[in-house]
ModelCIF file with pLDDT and N, C-alpha, C, O atoms, coordinates in Angstrom:
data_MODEL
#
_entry.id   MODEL 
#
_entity.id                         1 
_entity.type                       polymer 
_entity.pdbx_number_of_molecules   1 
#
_entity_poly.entity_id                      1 
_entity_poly.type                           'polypeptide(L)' 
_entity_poly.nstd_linkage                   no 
_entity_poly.nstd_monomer                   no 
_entity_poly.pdbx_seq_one_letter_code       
;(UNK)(UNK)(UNK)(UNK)(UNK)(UNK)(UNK)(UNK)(UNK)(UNK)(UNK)(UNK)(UNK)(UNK)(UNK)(UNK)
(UNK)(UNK)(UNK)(UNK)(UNK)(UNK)(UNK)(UNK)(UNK)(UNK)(UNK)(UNK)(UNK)(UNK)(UNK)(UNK)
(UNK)(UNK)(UNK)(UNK)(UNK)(UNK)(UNK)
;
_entity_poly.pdbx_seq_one_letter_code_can   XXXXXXXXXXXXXXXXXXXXXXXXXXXXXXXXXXXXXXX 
_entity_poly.pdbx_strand_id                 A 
#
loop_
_entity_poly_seq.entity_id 
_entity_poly_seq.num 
_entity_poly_seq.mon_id 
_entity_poly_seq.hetero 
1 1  UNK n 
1 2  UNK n 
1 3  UNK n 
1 4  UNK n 
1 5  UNK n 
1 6  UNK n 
1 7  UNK n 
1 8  UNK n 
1 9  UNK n 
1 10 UNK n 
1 11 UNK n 
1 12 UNK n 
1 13 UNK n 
1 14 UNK n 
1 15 UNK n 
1 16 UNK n 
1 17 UNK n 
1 18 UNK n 
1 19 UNK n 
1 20 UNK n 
1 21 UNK n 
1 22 UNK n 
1 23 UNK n 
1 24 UNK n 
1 25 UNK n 
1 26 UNK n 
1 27 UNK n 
1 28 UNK n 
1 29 UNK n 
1 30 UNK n 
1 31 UNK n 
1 32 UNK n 
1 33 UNK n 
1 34 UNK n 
1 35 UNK n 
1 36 UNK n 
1 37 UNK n 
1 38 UNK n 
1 39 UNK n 
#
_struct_asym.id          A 
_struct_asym.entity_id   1 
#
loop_
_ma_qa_metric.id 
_ma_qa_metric.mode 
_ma_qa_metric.name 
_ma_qa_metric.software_group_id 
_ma_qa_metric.type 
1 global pLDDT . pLDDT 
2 local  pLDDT . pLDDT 
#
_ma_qa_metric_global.metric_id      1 
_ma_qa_metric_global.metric_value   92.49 
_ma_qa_metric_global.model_id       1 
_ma_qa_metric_global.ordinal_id     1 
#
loop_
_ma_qa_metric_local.label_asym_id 
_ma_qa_metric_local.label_comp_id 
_ma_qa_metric_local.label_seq_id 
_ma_qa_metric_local.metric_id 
_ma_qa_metric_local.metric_value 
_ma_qa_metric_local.model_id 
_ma_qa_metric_local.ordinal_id 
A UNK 1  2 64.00 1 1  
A UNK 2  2 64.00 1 2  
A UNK 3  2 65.00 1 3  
A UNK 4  2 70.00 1 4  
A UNK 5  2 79.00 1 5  
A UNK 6  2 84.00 1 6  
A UNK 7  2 87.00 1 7  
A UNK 8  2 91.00 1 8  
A UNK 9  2 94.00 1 9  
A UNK 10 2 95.00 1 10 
A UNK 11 2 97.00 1 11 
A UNK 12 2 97.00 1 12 
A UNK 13 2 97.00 1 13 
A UNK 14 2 98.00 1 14 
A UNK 15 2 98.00 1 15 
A UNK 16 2 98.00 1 16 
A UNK 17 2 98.00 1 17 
A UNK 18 2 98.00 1 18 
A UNK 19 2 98.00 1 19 
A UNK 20 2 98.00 1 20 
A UNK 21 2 98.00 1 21 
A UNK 22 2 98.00 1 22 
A UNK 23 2 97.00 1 23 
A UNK 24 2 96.00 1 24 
A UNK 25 2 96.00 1 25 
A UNK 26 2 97.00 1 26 
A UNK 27 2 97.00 1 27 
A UNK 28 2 96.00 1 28 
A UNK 29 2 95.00 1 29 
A UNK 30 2 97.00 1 30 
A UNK 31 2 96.00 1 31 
A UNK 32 2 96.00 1 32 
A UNK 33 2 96.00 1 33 
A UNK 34 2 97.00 1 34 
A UNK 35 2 97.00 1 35 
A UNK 36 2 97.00 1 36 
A UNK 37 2 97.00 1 37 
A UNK 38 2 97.00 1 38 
A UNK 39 2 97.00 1 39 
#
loop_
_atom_site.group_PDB 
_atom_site.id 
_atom_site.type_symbol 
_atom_site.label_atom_id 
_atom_site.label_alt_id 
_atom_site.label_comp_id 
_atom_site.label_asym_id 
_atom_site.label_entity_id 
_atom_site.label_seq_id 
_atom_site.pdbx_PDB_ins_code 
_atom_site.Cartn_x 
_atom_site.Cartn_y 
_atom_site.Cartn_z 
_atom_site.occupancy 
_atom_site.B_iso_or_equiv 
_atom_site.pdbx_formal_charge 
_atom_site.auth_seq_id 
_atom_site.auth_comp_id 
_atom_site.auth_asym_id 
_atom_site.auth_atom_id 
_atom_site.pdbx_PDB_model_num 
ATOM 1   N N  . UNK A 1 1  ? -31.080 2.866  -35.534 1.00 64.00 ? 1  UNK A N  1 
ATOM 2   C CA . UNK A 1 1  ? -31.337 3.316  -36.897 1.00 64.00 ? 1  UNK A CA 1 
ATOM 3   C C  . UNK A 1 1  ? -30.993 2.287  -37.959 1.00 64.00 ? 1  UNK A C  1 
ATOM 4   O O  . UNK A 1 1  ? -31.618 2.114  -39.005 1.00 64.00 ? 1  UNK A O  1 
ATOM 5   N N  . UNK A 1 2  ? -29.946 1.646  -37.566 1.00 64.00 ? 2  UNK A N  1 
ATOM 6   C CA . UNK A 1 2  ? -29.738 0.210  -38.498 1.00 64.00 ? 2  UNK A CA 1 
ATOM 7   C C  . UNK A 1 2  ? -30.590 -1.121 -38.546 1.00 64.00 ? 2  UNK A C  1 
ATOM 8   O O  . UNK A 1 2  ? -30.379 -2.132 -39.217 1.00 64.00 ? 2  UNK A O  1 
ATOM 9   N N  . UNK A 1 3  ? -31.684 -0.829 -37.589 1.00 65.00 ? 3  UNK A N  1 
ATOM 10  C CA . UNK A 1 3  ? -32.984 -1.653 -37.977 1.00 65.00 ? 3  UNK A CA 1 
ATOM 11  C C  . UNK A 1 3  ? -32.306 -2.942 -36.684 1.00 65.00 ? 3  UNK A C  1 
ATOM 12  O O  . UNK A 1 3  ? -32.625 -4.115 -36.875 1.00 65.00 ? 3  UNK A O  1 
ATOM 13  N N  . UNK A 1 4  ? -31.442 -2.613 -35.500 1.00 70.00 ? 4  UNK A N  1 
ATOM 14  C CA . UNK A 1 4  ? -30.755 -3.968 -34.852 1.00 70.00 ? 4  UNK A CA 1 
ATOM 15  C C  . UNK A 1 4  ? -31.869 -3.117 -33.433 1.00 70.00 ? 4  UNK A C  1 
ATOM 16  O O  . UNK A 1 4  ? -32.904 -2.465 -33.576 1.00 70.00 ? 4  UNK A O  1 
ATOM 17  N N  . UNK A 1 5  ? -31.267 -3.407 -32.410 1.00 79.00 ? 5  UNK A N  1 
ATOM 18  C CA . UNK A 1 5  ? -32.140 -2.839 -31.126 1.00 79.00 ? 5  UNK A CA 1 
ATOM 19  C C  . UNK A 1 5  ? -30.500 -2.307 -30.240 1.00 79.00 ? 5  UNK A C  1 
ATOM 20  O O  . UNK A 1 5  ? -29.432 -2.579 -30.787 1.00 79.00 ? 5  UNK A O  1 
ATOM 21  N N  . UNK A 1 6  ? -30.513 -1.883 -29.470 1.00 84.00 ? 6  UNK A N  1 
ATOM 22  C CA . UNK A 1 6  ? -29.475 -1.632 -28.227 1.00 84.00 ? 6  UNK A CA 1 
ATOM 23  C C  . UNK A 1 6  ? -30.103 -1.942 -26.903 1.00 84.00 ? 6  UNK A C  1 
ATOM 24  O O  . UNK A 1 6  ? -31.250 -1.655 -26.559 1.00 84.00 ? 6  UNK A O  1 
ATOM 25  N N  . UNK A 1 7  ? -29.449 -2.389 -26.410 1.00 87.00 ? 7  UNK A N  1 
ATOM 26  C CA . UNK A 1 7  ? -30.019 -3.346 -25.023 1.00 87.00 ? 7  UNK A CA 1 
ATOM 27  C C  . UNK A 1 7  ? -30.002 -1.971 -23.320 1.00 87.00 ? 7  UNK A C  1 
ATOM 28  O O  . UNK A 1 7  ? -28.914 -1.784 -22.775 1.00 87.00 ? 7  UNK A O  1 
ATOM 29  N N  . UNK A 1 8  ? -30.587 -1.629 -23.066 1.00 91.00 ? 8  UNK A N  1 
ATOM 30  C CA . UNK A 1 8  ? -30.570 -0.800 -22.276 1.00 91.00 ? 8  UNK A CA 1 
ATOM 31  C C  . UNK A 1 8  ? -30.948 -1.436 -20.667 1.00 91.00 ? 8  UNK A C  1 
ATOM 32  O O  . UNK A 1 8  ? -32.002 -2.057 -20.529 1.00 91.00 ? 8  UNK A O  1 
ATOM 33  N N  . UNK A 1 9  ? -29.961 -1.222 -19.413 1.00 94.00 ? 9  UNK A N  1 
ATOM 34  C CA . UNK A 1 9  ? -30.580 -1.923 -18.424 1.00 94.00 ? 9  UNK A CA 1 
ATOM 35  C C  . UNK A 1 9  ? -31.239 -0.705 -17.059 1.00 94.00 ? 9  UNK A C  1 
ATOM 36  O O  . UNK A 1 9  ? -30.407 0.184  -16.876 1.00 94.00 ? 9  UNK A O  1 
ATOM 37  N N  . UNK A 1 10 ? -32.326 -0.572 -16.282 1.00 95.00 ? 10 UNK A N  1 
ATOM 38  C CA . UNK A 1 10 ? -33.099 0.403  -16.479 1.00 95.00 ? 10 UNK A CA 1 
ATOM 39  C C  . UNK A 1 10 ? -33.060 -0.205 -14.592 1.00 95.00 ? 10 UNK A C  1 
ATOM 40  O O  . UNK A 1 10 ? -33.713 -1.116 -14.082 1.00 95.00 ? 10 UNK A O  1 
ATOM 41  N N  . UNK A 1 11 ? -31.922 0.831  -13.881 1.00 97.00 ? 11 UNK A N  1 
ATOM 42  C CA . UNK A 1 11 ? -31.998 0.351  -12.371 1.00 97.00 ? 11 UNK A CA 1 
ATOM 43  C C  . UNK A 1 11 ? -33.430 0.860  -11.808 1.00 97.00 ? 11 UNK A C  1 
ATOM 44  O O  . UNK A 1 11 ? -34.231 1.538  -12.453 1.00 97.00 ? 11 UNK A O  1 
ATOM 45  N N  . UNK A 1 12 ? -33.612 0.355  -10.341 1.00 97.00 ? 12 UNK A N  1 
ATOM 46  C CA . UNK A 1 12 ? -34.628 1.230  -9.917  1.00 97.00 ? 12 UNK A CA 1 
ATOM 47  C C  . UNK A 1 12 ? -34.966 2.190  -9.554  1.00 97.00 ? 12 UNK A C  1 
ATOM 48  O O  . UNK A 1 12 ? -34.043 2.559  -8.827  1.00 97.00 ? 12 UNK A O  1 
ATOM 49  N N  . UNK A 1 13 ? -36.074 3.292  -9.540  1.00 97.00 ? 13 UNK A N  1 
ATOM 50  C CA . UNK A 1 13 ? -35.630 4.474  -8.690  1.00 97.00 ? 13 UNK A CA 1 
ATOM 51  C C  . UNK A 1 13 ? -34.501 4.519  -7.649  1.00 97.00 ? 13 UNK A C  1 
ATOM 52  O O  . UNK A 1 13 ? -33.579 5.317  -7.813  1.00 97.00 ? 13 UNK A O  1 
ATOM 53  N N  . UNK A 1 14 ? -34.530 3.664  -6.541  1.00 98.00 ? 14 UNK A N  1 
ATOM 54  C CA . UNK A 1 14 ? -33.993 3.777  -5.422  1.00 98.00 ? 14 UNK A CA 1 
ATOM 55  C C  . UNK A 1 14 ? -32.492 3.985  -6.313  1.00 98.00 ? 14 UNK A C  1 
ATOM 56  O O  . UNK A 1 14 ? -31.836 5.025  -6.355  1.00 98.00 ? 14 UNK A O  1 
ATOM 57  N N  . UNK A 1 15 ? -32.167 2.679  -6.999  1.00 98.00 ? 15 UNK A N  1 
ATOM 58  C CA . UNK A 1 15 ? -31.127 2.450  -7.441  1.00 98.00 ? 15 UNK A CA 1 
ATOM 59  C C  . UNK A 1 15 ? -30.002 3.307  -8.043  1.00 98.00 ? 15 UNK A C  1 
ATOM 60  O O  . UNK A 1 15 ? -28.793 3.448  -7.856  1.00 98.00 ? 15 UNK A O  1 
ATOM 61  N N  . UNK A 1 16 ? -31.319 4.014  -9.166  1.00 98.00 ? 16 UNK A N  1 
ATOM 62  C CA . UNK A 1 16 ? -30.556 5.692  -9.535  1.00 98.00 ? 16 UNK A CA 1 
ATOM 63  C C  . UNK A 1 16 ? -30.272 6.302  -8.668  1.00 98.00 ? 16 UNK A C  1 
ATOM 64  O O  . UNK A 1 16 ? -29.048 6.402  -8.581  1.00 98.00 ? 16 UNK A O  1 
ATOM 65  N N  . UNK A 1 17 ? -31.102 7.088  -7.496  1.00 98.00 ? 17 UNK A N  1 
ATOM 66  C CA . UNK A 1 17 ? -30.700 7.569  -6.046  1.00 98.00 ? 17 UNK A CA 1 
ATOM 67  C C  . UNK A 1 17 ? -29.446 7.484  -5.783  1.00 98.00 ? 17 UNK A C  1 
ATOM 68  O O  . UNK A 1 17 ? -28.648 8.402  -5.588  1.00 98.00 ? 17 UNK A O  1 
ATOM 69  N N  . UNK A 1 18 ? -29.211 5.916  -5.779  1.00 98.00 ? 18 UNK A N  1 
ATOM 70  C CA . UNK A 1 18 ? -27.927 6.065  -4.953  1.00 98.00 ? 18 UNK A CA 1 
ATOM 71  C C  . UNK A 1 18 ? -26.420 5.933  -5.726  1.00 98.00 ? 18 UNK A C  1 
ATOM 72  O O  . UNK A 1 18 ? -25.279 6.174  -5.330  1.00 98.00 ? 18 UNK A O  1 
ATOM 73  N N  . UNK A 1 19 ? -26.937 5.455  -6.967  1.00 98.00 ? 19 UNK A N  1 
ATOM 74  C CA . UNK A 1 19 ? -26.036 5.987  -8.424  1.00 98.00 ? 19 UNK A CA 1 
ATOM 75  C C  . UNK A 1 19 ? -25.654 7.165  -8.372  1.00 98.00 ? 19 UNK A C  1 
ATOM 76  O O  . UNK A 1 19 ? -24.492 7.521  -8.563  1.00 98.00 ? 19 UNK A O  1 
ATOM 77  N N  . UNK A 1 20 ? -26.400 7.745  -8.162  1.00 98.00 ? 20 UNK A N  1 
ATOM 78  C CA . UNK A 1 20 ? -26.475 9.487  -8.255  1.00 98.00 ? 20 UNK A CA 1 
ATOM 79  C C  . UNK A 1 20 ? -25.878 10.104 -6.799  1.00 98.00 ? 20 UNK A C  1 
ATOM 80  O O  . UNK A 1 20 ? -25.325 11.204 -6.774  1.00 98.00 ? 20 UNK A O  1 
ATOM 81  N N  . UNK A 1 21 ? -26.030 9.374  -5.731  1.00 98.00 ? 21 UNK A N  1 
ATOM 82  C CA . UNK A 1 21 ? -24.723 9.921  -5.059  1.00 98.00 ? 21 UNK A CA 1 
ATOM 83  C C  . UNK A 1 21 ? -23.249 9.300  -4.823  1.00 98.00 ? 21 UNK A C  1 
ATOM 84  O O  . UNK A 1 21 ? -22.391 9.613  -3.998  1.00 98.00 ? 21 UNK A O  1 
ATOM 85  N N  . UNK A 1 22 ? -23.250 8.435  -5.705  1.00 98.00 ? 22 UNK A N  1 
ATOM 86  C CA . UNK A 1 22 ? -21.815 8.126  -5.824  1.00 98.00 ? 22 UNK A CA 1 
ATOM 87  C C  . UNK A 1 22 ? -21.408 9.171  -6.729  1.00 98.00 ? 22 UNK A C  1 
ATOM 88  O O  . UNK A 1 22 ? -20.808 10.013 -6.060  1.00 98.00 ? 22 UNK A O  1 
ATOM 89  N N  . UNK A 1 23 ? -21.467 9.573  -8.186  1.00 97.00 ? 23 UNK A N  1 
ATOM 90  C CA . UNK A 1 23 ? -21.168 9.955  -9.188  1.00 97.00 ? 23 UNK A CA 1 
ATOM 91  C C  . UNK A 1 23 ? -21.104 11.393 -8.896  1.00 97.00 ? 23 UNK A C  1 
ATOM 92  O O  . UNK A 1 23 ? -20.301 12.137 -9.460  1.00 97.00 ? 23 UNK A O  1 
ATOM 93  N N  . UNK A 1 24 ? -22.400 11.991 -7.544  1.00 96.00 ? 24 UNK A N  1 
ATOM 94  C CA . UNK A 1 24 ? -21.628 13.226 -7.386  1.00 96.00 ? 24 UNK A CA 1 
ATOM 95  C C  . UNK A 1 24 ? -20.592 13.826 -6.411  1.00 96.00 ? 24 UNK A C  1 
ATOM 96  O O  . UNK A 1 24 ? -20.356 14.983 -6.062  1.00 96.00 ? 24 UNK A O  1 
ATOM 97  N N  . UNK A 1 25 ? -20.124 12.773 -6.132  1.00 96.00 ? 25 UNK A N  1 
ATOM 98  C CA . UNK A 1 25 ? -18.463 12.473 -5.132  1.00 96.00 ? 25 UNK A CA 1 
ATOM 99  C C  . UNK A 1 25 ? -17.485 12.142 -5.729  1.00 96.00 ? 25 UNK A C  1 
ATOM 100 O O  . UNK A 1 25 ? -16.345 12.485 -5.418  1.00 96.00 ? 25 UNK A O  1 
ATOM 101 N N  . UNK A 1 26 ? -17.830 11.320 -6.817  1.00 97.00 ? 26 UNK A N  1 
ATOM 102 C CA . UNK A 1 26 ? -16.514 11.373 -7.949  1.00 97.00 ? 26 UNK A CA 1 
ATOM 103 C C  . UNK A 1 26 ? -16.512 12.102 -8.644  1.00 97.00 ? 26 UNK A C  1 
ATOM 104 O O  . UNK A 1 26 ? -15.645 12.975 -8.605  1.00 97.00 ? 26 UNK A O  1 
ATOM 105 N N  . UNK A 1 27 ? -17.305 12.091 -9.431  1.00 97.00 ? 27 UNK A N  1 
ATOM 106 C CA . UNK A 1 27 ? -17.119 13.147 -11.179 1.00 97.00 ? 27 UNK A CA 1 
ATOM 107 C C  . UNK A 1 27 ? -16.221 14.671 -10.535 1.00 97.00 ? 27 UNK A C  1 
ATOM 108 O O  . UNK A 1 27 ? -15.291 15.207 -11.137 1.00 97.00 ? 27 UNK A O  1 
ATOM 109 N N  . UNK A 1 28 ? -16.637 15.012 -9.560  1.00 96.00 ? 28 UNK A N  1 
ATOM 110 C CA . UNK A 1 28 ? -15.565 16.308 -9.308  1.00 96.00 ? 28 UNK A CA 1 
ATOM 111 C C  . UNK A 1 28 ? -13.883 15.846 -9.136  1.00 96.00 ? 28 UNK A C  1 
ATOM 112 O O  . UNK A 1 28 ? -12.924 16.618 -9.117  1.00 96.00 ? 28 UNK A O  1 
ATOM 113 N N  . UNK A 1 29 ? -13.863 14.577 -9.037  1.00 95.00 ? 29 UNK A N  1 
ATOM 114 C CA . UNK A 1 29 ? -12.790 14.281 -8.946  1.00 95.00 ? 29 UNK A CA 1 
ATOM 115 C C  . UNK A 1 29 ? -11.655 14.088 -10.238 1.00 95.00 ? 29 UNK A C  1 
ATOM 116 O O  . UNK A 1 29 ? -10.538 14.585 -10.377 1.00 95.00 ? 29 UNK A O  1 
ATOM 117 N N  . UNK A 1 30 ? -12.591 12.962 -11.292 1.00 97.00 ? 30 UNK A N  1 
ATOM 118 C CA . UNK A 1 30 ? -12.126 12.693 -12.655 1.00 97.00 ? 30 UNK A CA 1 
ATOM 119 C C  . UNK A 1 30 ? -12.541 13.754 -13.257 1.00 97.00 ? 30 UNK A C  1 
ATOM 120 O O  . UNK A 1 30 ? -11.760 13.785 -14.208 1.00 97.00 ? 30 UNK A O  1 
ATOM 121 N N  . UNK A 1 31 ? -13.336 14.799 -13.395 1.00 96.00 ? 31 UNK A N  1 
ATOM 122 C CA . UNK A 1 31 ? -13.264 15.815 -14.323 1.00 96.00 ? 31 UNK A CA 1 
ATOM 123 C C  . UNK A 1 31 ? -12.020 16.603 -14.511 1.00 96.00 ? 31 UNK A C  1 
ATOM 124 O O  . UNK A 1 31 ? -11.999 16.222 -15.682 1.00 96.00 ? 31 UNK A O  1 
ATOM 125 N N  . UNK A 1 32 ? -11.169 17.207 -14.446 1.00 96.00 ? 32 UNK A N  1 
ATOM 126 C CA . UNK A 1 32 ? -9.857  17.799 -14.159 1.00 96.00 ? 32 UNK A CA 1 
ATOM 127 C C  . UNK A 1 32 ? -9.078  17.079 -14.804 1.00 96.00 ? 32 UNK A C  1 
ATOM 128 O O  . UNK A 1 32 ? -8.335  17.704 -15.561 1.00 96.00 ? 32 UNK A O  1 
ATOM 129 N N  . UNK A 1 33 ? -8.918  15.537 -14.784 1.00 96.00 ? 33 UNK A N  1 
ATOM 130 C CA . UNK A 1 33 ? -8.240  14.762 -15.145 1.00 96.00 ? 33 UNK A CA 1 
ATOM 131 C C  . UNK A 1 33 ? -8.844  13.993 -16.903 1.00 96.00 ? 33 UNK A C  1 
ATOM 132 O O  . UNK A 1 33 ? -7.890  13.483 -17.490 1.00 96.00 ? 33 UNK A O  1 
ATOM 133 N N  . UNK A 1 34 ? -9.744  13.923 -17.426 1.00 97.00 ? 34 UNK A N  1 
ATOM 134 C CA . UNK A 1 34 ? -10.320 13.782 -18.521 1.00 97.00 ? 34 UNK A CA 1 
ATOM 135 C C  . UNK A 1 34 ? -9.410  15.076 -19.615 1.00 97.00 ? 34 UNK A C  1 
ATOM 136 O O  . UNK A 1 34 ? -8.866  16.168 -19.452 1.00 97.00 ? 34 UNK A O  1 
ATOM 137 N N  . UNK A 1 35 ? -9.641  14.267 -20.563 1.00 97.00 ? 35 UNK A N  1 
ATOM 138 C CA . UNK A 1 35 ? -8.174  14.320 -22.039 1.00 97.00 ? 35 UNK A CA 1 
ATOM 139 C C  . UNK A 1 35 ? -9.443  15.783 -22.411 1.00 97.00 ? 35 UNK A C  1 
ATOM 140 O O  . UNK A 1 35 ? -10.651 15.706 -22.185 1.00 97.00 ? 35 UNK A O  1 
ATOM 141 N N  . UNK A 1 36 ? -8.775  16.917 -22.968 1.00 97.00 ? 36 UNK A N  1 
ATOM 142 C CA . UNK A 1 36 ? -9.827  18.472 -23.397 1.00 97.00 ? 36 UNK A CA 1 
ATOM 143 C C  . UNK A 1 36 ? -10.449 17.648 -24.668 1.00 97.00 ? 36 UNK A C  1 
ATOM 144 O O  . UNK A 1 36 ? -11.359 18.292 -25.190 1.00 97.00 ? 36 UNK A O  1 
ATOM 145 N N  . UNK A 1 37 ? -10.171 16.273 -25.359 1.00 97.00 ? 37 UNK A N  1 
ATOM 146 C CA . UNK A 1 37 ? -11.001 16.076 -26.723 1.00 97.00 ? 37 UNK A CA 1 
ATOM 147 C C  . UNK A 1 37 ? -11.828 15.272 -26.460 1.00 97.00 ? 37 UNK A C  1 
ATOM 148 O O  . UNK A 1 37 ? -12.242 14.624 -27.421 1.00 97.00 ? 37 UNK A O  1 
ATOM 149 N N  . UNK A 1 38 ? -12.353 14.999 -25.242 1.00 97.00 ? 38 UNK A N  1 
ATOM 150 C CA . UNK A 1 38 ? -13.457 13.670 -24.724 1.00 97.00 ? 38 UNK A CA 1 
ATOM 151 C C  . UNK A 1 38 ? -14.594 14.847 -24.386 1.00 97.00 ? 38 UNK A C  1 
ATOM 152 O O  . UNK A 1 38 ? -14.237 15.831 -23.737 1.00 97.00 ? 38 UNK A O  1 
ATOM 153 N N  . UNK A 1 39 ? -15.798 14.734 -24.788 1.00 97.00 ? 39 UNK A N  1 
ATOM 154 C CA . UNK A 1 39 ? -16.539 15.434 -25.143 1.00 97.00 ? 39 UNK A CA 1 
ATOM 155 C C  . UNK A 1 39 ? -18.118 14.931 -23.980 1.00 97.00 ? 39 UNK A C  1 
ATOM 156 O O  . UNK A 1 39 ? -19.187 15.531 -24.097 1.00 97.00 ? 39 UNK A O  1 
#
């Protein structure tokens, strides 16, 4: 909105795939532990 760009890096399908099963083996882990004002 400030007229600059944000740089975004864009894995591959496969890549998300397997992003996506790491994150759903952790996040049950660090959720519990995350501060109640982190949103």
């Amino acid at each position: 909105g400030d007229g600059g760009t944000r740089p975004l890096g864009i894995p591959t399908v496969a890549d998300r795939i397997a992003q996506e099963v790491v994150r759903r083996n952790l996040e049950p882990r660090l959720e519990p532990v995350f501060h109640a004002d982190s949103y």
